[in-house]
C-alpha atoms as a PDB file:
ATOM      1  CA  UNK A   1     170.625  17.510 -50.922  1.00  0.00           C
ATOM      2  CA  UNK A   2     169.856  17.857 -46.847  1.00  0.00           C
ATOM      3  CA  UNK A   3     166.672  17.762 -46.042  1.00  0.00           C
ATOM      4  CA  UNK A   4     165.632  20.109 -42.675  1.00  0.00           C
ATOM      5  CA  UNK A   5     163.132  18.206 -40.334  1.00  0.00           C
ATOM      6  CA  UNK A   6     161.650  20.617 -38.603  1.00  0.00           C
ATOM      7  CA  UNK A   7     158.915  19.333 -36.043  1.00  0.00           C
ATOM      8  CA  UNK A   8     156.567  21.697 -34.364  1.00  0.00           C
ATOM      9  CA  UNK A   9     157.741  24.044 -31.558  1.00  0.00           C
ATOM     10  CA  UNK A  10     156.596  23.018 -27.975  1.00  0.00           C
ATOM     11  CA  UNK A  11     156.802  26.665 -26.958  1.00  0.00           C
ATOM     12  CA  UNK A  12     155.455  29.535 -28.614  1.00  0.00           C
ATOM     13  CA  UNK A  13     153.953  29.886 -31.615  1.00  0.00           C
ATOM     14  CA  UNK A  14     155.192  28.902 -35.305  1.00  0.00           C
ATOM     15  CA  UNK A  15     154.283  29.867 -39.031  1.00  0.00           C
ATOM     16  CA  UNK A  16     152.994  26.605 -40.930  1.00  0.00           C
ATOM     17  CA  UNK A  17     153.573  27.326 -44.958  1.00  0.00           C
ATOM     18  CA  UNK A  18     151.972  25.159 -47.458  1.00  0.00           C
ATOM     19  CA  UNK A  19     152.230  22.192 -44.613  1.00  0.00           C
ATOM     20  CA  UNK A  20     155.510  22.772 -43.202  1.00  0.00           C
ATOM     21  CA  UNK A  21     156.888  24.941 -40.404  1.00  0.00           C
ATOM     22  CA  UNK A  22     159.078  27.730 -41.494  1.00  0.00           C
ATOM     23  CA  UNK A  23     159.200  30.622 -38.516  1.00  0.00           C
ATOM     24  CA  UNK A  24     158.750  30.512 -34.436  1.00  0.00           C
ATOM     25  CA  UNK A  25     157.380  33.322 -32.738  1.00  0.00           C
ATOM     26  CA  UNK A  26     157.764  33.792 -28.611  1.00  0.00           C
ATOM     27  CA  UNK A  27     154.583  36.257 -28.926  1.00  0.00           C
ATOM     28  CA  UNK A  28     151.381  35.561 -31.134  1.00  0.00           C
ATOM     29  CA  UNK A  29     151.413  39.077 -32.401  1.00  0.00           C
ATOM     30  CA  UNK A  30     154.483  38.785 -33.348  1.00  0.00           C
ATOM     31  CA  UNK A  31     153.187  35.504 -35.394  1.00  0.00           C
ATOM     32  CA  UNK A  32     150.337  37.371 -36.876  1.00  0.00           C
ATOM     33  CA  UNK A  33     151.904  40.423 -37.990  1.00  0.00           C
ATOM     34  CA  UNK A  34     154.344  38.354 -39.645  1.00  0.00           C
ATOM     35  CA  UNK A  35     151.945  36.373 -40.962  1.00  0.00           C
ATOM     36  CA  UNK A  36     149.362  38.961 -42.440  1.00  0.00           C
ATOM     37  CA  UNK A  37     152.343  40.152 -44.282  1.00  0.00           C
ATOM     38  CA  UNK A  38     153.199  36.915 -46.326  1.00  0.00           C
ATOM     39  CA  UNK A  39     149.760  36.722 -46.992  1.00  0.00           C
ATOM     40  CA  UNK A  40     149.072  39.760 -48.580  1.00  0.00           C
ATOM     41  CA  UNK A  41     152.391  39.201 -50.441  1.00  0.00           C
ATOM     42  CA  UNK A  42     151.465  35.886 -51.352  1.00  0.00           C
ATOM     43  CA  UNK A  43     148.022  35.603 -51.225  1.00  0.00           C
ATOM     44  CA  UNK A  44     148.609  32.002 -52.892  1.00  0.00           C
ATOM     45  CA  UNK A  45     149.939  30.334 -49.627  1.00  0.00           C
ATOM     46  CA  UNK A  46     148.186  28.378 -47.274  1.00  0.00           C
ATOM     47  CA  UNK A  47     149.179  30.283 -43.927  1.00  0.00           C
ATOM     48  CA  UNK A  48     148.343  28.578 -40.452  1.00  0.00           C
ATOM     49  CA  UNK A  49     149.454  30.339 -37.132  1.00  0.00           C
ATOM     50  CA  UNK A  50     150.303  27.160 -34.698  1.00  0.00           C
ATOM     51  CA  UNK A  51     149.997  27.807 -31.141  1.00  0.00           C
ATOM     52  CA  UNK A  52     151.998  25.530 -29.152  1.00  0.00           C
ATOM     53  CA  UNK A  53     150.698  25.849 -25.616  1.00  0.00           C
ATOM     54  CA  UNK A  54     146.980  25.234 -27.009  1.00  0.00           C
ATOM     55  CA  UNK A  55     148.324  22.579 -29.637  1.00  0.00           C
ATOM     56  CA  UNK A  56     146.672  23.959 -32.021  1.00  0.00           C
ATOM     57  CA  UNK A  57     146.429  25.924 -35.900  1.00  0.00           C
ATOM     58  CA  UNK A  58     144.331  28.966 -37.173  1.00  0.00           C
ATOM     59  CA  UNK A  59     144.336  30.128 -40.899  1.00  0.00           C
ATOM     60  CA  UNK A  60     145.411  33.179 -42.029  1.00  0.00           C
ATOM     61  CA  UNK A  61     142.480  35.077 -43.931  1.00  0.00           C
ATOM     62  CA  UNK A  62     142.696  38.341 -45.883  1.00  0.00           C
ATOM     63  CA  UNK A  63     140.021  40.239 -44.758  1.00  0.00           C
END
């Protein structure tokens, strides 16, 4: 079984799933819109936006 390693972008902005990166985004809209969706899909997951410039994470909330 391969195992991806996928380390955080250095550009952009990434979806972070349950601890691990799954999606980049070049635009944070982009990155919330996407994420907003698998949220109210799976309202289970732990959802963090990552911004790469800022080095830093925000949580997806349902509102």
């Amino acid at each position: 079984m391969l195992r991806l390693n996928r380390e955080l972008p250095t550009s952009g902005y990434a979806l972070v799933i349950d601890g691990r990166v799954k999606t980049e985004f070049k635009t944070k809209e982009g990155a919330e819109t996407g994420a907003r969706d698998l949220k109210r899909r799976f309202p289970m997951l732990q959802i963090k936006i990552y911004d790469a410039q800022a080095r830093s994470d925000q949580e997806v909330r349902l509102a």
